[in-house]
PDB file of N, CA and C in Angstrom:
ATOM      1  N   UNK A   1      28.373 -29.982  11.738  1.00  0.00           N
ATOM      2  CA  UNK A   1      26.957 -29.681  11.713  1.00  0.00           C
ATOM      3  C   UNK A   1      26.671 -28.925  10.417  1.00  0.00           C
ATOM      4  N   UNK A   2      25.687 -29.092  10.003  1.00  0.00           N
ATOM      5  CA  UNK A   2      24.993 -28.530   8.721  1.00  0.00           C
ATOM      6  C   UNK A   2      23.541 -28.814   8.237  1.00  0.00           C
ATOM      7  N   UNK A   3      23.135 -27.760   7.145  1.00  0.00           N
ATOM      8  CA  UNK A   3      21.840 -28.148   6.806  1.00  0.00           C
ATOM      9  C   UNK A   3      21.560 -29.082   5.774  1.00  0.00           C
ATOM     10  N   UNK A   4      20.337 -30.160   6.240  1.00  0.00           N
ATOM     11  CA  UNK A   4      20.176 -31.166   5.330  1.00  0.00           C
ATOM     12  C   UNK A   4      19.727 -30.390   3.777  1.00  0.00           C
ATOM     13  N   UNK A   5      20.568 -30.819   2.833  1.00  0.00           N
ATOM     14  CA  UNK A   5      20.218 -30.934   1.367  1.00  0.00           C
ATOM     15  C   UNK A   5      19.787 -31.112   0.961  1.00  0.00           C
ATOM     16  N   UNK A   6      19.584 -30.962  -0.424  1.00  0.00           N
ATOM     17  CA  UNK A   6      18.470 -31.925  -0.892  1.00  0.00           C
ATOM     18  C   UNK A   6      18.813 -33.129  -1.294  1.00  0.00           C
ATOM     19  N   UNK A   7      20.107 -33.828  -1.421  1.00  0.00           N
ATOM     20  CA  UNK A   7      20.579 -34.796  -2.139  1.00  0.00           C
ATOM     21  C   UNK A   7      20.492 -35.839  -0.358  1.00  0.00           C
ATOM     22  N   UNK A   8      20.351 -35.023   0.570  1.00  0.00           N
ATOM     23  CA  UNK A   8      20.150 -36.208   1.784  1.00  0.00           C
ATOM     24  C   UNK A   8      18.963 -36.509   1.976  1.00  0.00           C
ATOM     25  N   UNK A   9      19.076 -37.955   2.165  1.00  0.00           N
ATOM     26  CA  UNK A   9      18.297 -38.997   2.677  1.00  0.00           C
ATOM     27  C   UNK A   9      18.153 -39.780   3.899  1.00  0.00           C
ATOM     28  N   UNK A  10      17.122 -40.662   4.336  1.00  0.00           N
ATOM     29  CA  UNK A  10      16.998 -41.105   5.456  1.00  0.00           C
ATOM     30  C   UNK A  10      17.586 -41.761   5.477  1.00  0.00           C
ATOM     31  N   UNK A  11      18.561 -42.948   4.057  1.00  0.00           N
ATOM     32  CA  UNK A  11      19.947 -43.417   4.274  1.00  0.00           C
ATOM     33  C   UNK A  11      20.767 -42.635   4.562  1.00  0.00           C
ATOM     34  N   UNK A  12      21.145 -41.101   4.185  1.00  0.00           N
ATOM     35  CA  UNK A  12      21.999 -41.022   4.778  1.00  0.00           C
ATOM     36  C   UNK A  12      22.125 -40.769   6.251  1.00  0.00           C
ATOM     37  N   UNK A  13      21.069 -40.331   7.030  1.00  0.00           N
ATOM     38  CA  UNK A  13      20.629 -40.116   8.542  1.00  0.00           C
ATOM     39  C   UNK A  13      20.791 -41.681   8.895  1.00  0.00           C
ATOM     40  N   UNK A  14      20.732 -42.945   8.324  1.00  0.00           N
ATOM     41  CA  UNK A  14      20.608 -43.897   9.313  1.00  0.00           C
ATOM     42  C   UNK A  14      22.086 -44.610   9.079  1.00  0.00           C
ATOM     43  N   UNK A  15      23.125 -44.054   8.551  1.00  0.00           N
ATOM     44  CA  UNK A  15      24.588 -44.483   7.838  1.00  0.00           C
ATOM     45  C   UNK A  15      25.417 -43.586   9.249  1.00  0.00           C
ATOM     46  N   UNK A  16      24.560 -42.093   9.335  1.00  0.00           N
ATOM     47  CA  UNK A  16      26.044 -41.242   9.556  1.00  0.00           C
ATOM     48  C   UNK A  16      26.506 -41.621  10.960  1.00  0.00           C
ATOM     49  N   UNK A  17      27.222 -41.543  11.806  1.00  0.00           N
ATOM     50  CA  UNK A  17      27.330 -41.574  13.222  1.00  0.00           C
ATOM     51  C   UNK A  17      26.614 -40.900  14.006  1.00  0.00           C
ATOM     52  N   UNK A  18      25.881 -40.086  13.840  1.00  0.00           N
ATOM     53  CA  UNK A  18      25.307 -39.780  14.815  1.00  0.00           C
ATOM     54  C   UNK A  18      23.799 -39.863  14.086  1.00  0.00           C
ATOM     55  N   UNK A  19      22.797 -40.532  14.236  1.00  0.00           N
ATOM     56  CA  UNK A  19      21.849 -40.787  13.443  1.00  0.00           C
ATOM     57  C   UNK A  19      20.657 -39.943  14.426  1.00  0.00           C
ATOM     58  N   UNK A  20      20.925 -38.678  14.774  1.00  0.00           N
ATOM     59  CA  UNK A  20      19.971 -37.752  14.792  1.00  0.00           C
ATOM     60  C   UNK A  20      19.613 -36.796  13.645  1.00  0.00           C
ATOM     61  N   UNK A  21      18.565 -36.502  13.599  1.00  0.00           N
ATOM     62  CA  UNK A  21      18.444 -35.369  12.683  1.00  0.00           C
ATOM     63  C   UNK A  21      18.179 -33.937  13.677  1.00  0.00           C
ATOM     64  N   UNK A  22      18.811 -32.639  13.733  1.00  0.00           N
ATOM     65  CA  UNK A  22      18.298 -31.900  14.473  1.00  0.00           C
ATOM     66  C   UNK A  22      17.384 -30.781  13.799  1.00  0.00           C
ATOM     67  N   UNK A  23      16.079 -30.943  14.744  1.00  0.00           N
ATOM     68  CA  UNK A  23      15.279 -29.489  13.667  1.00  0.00           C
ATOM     69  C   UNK A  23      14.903 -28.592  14.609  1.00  0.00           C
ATOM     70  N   UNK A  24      14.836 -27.529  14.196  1.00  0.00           N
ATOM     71  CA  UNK A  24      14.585 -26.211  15.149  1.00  0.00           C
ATOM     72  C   UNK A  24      13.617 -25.366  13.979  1.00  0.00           C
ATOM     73  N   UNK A  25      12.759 -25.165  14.570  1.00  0.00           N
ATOM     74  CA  UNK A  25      11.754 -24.114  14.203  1.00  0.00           C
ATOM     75  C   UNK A  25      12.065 -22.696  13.703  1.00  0.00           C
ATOM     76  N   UNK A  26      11.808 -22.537  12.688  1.00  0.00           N
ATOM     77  CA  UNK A  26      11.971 -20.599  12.297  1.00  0.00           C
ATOM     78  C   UNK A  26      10.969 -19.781  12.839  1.00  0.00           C
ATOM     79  N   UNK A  27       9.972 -20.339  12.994  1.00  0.00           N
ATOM     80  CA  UNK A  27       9.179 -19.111  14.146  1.00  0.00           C
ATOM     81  C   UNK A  27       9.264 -18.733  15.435  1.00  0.00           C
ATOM     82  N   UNK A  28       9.474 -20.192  16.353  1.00  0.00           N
ATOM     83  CA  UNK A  28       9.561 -19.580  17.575  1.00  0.00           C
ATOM     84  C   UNK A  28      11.007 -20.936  17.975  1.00  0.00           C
ATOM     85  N   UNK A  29      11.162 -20.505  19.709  1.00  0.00           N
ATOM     86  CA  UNK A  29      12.612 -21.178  19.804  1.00  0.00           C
ATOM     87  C   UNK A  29      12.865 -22.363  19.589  1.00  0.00           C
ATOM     88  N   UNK A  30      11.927 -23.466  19.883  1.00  0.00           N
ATOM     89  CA  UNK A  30      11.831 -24.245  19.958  1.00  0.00           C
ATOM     90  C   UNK A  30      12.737 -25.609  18.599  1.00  0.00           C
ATOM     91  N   UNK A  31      13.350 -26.603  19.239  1.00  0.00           N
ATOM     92  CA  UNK A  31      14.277 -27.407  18.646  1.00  0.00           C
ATOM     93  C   UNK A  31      14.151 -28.941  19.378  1.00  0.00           C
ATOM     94  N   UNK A  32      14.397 -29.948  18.470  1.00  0.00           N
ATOM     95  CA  UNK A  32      14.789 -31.165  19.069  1.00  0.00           C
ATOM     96  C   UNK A  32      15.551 -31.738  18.108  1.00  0.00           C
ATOM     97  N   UNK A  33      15.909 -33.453  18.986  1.00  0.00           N
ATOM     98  CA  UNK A  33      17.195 -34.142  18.039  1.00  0.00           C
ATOM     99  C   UNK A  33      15.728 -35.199  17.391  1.00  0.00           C
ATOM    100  N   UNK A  34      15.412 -35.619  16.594  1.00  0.00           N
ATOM    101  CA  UNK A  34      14.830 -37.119  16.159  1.00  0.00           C
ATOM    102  C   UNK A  34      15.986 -37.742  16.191  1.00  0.00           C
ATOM    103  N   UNK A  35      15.623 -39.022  16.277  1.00  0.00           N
ATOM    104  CA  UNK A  35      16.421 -40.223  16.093  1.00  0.00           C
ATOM    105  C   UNK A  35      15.507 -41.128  14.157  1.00  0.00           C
ATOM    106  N   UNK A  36      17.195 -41.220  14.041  1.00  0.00           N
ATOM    107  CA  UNK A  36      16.554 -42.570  12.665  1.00  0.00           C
ATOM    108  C   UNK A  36      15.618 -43.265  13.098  1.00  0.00           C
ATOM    109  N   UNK A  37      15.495 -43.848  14.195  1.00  0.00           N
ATOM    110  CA  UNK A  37      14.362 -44.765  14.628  1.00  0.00           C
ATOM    111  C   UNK A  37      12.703 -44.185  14.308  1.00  0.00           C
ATOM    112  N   UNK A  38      13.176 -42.973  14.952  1.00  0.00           N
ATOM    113  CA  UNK A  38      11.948 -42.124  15.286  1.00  0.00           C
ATOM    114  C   UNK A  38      10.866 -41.529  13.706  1.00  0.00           C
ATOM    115  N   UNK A  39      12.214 -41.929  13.025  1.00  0.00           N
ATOM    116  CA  UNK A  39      11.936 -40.881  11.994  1.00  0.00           C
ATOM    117  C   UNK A  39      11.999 -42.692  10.572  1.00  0.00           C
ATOM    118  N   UNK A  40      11.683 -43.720  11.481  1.00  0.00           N
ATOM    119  CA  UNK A  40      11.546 -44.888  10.476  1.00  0.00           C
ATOM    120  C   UNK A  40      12.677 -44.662   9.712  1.00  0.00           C
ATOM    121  N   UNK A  41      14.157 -44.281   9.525  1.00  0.00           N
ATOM    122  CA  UNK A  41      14.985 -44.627   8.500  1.00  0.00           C
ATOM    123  C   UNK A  41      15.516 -45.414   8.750  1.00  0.00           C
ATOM    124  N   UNK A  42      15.959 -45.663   7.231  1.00  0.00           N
ATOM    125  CA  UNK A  42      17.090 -47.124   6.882  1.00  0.00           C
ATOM    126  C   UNK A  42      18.552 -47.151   6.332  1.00  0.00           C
ATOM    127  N   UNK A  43      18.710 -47.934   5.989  1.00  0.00           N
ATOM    128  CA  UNK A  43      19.883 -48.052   5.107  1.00  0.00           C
ATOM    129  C   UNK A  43      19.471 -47.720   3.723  1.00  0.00           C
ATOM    130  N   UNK A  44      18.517 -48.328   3.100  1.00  0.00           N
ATOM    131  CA  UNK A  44      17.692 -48.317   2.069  1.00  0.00           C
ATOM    132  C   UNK A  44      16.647 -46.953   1.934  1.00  0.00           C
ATOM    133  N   UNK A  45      16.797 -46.278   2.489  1.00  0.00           N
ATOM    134  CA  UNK A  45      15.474 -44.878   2.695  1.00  0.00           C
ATOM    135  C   UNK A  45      16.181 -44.006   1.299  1.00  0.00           C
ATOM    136  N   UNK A  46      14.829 -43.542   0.435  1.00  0.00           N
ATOM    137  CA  UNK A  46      15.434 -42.787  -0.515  1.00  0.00           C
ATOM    138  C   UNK A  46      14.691 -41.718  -0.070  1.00  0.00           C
ATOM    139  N   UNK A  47      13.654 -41.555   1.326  1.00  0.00           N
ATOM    140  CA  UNK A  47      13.087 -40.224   1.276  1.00  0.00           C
ATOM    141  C   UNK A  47      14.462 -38.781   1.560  1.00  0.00           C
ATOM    142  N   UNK A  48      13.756 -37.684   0.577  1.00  0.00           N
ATOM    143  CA  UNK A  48      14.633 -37.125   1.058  1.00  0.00           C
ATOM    144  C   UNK A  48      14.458 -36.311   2.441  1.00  0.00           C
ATOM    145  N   UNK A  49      14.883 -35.827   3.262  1.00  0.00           N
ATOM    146  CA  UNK A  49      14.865 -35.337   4.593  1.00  0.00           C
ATOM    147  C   UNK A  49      14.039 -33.904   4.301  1.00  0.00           C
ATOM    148  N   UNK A  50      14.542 -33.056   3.608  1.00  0.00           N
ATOM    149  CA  UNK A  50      14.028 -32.111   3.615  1.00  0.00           C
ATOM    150  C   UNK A  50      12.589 -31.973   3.065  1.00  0.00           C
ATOM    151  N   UNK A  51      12.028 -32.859   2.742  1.00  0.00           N
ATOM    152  CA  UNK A  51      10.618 -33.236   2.392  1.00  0.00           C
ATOM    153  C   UNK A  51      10.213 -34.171   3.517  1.00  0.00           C
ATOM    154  N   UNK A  52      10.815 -34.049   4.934  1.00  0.00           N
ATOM    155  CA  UNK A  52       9.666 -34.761   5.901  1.00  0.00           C
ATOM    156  C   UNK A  52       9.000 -34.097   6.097  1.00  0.00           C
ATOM    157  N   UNK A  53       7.624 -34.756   6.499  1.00  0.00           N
ATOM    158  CA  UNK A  53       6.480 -33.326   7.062  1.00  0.00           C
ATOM    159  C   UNK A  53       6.553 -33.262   8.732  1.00  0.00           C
ATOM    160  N   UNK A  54       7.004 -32.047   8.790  1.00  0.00           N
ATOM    161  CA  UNK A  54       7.475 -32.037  10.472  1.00  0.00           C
ATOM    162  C   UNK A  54       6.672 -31.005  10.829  1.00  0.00           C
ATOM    163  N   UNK A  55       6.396 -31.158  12.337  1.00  0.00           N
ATOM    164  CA  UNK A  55       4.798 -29.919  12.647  1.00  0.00           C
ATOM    165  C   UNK A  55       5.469 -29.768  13.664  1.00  0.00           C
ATOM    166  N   UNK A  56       6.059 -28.107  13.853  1.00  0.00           N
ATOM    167  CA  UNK A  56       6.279 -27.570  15.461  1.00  0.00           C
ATOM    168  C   UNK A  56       4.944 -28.008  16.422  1.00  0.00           C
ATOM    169  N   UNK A  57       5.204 -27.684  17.354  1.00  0.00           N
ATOM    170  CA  UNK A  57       4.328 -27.764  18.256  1.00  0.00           C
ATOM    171  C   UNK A  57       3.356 -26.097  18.420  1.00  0.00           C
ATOM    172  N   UNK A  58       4.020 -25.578  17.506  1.00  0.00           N
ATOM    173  CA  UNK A  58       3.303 -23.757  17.707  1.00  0.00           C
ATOM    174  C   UNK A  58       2.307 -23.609  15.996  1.00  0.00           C
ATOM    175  N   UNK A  59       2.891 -25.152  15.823  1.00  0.00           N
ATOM    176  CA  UNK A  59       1.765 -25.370  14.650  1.00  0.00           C
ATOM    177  C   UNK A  59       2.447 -24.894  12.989  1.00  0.00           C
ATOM    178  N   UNK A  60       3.979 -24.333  13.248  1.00  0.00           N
ATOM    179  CA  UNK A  60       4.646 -24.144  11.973  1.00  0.00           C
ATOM    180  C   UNK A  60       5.178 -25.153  10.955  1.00  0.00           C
ATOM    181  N   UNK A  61       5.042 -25.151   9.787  1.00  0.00           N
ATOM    182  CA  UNK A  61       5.416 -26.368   9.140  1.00  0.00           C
ATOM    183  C   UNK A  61       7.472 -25.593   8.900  1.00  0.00           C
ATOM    184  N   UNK A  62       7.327 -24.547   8.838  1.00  0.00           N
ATOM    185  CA  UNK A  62       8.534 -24.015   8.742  1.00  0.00           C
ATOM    186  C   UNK A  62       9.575 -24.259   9.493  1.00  0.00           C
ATOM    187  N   UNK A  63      10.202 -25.397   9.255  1.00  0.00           N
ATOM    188  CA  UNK A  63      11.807 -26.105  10.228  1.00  0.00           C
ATOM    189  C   UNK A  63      12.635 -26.135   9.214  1.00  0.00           C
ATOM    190  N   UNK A  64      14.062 -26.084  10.293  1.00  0.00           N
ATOM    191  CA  UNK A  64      15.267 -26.338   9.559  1.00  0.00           C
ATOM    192  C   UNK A  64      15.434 -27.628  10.211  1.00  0.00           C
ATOM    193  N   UNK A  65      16.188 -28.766   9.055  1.00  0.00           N
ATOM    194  CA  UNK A  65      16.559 -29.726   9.198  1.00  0.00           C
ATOM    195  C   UNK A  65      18.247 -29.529   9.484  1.00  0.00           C
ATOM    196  N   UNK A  66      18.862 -30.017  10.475  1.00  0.00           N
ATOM    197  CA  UNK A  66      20.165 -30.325  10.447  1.00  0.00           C
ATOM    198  C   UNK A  66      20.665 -31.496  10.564  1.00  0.00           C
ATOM    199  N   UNK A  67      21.837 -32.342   9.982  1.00  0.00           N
ATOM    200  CA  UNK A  67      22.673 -33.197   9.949  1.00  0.00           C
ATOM    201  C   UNK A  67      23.939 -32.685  11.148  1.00  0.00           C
ATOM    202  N   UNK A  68      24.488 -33.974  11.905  1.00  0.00           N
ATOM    203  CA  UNK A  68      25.110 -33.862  12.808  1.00  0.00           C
ATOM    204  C   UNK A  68      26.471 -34.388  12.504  1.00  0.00           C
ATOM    205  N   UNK A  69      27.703 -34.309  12.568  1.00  0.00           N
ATOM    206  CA  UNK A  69      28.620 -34.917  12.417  1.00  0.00           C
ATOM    207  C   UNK A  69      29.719 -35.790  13.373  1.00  0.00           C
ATOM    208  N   UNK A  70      29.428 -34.953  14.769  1.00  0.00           N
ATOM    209  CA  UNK A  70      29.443 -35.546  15.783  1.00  0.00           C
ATOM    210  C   UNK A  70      28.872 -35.605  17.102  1.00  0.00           C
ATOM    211  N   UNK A  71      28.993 -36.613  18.287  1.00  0.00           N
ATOM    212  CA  UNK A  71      28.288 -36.510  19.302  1.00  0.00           C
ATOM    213  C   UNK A  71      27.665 -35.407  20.079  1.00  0.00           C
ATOM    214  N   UNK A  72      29.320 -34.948  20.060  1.00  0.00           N
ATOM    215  CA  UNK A  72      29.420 -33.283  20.833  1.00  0.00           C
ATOM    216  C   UNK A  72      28.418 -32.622  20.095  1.00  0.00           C
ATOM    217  N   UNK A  73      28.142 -32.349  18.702  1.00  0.00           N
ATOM    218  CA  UNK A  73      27.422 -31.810  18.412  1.00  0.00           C
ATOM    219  C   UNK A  73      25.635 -31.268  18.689  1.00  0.00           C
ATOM    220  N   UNK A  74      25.710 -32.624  18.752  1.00  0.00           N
ATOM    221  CA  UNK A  74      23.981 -32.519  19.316  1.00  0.00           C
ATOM    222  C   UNK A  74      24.088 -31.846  20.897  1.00  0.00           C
ATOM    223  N   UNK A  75      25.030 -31.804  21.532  1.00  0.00           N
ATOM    224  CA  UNK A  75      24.364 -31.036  22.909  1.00  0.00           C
ATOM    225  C   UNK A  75      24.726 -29.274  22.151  1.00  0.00           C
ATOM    226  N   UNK A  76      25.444 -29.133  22.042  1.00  0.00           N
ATOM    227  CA  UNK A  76      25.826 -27.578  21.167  1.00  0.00           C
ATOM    228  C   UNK A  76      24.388 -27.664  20.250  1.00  0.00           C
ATOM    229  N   UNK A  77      23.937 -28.317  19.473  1.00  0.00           N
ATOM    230  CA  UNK A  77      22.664 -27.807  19.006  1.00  0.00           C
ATOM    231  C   UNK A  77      21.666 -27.712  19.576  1.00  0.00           C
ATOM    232  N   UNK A  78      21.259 -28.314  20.838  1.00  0.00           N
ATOM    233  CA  UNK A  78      20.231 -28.111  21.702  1.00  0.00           C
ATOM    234  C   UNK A  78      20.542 -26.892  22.524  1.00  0.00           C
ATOM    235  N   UNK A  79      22.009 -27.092  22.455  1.00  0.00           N
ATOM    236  CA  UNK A  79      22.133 -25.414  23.297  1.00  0.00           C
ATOM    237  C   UNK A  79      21.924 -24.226  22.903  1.00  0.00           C
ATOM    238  N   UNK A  80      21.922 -24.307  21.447  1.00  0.00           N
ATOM    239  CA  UNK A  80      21.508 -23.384  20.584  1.00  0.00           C
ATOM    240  C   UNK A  80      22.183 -23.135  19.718  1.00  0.00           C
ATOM    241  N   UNK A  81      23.435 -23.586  19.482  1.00  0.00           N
ATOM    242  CA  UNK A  81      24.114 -23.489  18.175  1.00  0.00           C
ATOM    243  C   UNK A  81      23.567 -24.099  17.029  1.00  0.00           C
ATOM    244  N   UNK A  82      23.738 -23.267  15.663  1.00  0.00           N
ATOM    245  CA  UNK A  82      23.147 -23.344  14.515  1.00  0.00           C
ATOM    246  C   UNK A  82      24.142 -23.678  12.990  1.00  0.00           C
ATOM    247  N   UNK A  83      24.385 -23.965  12.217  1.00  0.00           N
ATOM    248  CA  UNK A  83      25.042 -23.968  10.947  1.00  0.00           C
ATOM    249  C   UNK A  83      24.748 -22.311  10.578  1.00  0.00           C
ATOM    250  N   UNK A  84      23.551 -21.940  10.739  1.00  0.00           N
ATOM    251  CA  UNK A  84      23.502 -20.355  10.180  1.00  0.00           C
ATOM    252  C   UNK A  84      22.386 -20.207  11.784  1.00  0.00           C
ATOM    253  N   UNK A  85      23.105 -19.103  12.235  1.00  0.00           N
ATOM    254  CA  UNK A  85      22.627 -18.758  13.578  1.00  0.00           C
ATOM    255  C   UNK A  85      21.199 -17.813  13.018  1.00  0.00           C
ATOM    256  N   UNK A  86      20.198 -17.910  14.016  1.00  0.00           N
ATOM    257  CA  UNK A  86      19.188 -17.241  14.187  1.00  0.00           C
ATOM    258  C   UNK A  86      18.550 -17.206  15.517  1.00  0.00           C
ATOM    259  N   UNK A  87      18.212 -15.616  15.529  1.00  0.00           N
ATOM    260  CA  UNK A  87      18.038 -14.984  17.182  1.00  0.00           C
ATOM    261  C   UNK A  87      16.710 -15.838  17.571  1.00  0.00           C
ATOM    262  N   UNK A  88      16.787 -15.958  19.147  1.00  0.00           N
ATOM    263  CA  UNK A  88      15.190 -16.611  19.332  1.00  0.00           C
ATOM    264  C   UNK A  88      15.348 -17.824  19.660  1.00  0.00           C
ATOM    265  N   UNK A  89      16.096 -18.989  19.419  1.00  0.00           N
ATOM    266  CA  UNK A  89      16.160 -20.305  19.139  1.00  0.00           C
ATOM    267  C   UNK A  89      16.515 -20.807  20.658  1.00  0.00           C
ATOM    268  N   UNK A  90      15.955 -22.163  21.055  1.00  0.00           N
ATOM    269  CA  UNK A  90      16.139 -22.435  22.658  1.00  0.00           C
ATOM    270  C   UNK A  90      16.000 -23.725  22.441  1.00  0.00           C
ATOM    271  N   UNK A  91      15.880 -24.661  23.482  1.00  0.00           N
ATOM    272  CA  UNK A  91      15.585 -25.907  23.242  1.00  0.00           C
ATOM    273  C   UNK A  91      13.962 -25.835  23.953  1.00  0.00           C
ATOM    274  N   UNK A  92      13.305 -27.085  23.249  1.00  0.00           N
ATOM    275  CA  UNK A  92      11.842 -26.916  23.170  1.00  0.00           C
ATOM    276  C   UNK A  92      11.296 -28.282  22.678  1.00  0.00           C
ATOM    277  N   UNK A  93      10.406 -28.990  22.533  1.00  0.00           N
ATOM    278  CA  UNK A  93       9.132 -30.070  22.310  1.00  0.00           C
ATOM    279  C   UNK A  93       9.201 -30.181  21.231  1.00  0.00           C
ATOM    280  N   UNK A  94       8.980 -31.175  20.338  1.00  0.00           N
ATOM    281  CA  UNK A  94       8.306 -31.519  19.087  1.00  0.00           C
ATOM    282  C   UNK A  94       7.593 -32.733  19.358  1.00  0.00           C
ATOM    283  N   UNK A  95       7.036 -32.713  17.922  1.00  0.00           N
ATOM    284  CA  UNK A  95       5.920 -33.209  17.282  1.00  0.00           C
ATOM    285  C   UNK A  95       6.086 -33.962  16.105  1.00  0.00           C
ATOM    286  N   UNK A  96       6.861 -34.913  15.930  1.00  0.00           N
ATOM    287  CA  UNK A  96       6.838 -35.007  14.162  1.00  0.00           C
ATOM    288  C   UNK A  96       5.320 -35.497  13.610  1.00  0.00           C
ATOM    289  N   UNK A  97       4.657 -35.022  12.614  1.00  0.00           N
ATOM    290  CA  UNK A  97       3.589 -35.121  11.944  1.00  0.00           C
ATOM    291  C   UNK A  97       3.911 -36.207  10.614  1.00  0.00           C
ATOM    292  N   UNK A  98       3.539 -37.210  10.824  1.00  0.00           N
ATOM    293  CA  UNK A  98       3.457 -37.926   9.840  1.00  0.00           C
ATOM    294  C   UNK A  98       2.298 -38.309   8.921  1.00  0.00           C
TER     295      UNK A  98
END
């Protein structure tokens, strides 16, 4: 698990094995997984990830993007584990704003 870069792309979210992206909110707890689907990537996607426009549901544009490396991972990130931990964080609703 880790935070998306800037050199990642929606190729690389629709390549890796686990083709979630996980984002969790810096204001309040709230987190979900997108799917490549969800999030239109490809093989071919040069957007980079950290320039999606993603809208909490508490109305913050302020998310962390994470990359997953394996399955297991995504339930540990909904549980609340983080690449860099921060207090507050739960599982919760989104919204992606496109």
């Amino acid at each position: 698990m880790r935070i998306a870069e800037h050199g990642d792309t929606g190729a690389t979210l629709a390549r890796s094995k686990v083709p979630y992206l996980g984002v969790s909110c810096s204001r309040c707890p709230h987190r979900v997984l997108l799917s490549a689907v969800q999030l239109e990537a490809h093989e071919h996607d040069r957007r980079p990830l950290w320039r999606l426009p993603l809208l909490c549901r508490c109305g913050s544009r302020d998310v962390r993007r994470v990359l997953l490396d394996t399955p297991d991972e995504s339930h540990a990130f909904l549980a609340g584990d983080d690449p860099v931990k921060h207090e507050g964080q739960s599982n919760g609703l989104w919204s992606p704003s496109f």
